[in-house]
C-alpha atoms as a PDB file:
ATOM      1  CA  UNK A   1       4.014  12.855  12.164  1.00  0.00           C
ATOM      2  CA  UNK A   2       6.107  10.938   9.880  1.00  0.00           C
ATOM      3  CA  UNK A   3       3.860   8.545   7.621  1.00  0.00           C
ATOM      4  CA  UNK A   4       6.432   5.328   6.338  1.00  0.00           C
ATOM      5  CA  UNK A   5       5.994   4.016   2.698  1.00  0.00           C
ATOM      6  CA  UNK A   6       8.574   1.097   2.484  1.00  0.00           C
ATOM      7  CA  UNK A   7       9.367   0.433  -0.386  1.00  0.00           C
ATOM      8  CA  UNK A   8      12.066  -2.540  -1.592  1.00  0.00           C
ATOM      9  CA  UNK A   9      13.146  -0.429  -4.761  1.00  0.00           C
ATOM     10  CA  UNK A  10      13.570   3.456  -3.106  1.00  0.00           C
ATOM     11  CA  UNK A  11      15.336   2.042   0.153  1.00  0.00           C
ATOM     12  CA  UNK A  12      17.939   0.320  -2.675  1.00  0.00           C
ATOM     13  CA  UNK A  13      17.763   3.377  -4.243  1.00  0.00           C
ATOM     14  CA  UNK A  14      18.554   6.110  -1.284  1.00  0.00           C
ATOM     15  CA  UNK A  15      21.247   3.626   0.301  1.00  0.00           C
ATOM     16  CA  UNK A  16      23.303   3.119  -2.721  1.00  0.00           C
ATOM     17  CA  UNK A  17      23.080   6.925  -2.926  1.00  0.00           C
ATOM     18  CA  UNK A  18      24.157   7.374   0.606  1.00  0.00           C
ATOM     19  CA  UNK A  19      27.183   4.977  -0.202  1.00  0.00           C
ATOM     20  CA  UNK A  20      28.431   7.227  -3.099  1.00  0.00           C
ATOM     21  CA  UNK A  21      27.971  10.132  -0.471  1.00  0.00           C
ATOM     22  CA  UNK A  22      30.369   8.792   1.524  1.00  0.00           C
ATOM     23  CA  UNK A  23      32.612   7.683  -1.389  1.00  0.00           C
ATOM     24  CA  UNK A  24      32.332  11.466  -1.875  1.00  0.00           C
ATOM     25  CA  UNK A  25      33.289  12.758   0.808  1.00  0.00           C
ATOM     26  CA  UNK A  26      37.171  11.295   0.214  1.00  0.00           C
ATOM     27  CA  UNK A  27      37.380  11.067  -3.639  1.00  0.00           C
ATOM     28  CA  UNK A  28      37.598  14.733  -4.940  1.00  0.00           C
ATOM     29  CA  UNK A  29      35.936  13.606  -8.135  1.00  0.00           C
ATOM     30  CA  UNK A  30      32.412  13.101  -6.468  1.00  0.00           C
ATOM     31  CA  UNK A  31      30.305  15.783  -5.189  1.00  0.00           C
ATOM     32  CA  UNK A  32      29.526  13.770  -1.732  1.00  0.00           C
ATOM     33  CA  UNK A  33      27.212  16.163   0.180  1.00  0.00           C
ATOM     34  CA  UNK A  34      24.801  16.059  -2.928  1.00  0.00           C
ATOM     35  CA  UNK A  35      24.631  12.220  -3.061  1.00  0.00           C
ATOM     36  CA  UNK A  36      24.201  12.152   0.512  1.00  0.00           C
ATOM     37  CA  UNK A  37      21.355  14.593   0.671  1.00  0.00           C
ATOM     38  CA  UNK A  38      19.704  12.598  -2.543  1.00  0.00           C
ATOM     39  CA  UNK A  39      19.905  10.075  -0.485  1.00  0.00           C
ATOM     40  CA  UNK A  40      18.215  10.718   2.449  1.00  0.00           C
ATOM     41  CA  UNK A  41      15.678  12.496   0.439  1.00  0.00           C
ATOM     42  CA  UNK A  42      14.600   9.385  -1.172  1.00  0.00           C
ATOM     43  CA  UNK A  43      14.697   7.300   2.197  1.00  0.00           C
ATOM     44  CA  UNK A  44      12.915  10.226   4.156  1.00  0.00           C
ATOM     45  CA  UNK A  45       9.720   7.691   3.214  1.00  0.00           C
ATOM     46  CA  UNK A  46      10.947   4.653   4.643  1.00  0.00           C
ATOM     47  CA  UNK A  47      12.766   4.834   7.846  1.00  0.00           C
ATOM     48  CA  UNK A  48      12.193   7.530  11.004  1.00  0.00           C
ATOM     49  CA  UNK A  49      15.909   9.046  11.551  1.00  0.00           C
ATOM     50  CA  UNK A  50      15.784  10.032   7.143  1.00  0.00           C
ATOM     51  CA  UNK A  51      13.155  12.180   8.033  1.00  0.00           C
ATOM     52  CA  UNK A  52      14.201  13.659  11.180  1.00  0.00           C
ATOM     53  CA  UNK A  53      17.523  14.711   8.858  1.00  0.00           C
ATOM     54  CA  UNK A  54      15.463  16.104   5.943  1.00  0.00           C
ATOM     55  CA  UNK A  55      13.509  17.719   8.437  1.00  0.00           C
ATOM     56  CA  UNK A  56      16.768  19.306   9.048  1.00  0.00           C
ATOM     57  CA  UNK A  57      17.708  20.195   5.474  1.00  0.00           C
ATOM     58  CA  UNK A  58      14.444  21.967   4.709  1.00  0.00           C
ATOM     59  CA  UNK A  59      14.539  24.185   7.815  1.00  0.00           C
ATOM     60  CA  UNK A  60      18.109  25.028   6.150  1.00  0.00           C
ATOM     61  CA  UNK A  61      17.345  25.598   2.758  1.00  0.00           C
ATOM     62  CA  UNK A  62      13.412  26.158   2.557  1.00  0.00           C
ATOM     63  CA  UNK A  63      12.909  27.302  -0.966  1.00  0.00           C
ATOM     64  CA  UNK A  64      15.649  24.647  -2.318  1.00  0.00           C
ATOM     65  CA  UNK A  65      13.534  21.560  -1.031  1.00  0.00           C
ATOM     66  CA  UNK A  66      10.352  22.721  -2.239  1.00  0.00           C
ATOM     67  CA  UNK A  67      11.865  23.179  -5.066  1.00  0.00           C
ATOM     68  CA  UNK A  68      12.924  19.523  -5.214  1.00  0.00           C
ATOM     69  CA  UNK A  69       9.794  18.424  -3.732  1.00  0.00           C
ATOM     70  CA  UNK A  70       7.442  19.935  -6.834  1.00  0.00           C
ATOM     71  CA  UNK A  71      10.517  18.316  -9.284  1.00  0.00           C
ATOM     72  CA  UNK A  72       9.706  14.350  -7.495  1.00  0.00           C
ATOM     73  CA  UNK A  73       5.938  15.350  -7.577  1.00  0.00           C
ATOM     74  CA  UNK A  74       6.083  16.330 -11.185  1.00  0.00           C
ATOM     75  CA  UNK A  75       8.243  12.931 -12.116  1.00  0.00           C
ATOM     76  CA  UNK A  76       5.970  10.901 -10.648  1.00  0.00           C
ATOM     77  CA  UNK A  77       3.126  13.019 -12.186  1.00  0.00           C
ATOM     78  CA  UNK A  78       4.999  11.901 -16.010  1.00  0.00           C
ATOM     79  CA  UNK A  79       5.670   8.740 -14.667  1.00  0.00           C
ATOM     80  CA  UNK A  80       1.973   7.953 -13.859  1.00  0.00           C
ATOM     81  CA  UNK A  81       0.898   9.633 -17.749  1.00  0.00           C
ATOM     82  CA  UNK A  82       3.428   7.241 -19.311  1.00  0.00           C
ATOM     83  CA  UNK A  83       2.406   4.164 -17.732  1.00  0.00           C
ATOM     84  CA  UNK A  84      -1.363   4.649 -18.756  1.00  0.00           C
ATOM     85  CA  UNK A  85      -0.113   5.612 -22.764  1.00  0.00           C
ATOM     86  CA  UNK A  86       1.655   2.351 -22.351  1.00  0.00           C
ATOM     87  CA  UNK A  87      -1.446   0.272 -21.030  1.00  0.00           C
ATOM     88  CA  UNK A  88      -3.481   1.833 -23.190  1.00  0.00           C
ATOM     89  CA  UNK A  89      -1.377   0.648 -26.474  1.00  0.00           C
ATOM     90  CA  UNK A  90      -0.850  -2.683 -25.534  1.00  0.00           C
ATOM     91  CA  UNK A  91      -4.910  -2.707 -24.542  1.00  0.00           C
ATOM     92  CA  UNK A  92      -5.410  -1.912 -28.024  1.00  0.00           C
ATOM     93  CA  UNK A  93      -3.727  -4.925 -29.850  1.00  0.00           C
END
């Protein structure tokens, strides 16, 4: 079961990537089957088919998304501990 999160900011995000994959795939200076799997891994949380495909890449390559996976759980992990050190400074003043 797939649970969607839209979100304005990641489906900007995972489309622009998905854009540069294709750009990638005919300009020899891009690597395009990177940008395209970035992207799909950011929009596997907002639409249906994103996940069906990552679905596909981690029955592929296992170890390399979990891998990724703890890497966006750990961002969002410093992410979260920055935003309260900022709150908490400007609570101060």
């Amino acid at each position: 079961m797939v649970i969607l999160r839209p979100s304005l900011s990641r489906k900007a995000a995972g489309w622009t990537l998905l854009a540069l994959g294709v750009l990638g795939l005919v300009l020899p200076f891009l690597q395009g089957f990177l940008f395209l799997a970035l992207g799909v891994f950011i929009l596997r949380d907002q639409h249906i088919w994103a996940a069906q495909r990552w679905g596909w890449v981690a029955d592929r390559w296992p170890h390399h998304v979990g891998k990724v996976e703890a890497m966006e759980a750990s961002l969002g992990r410093r992410l979260a501990g920055a935003v309260e050190r900022i709150r908490r400074l400007f609570s101060r003043a």
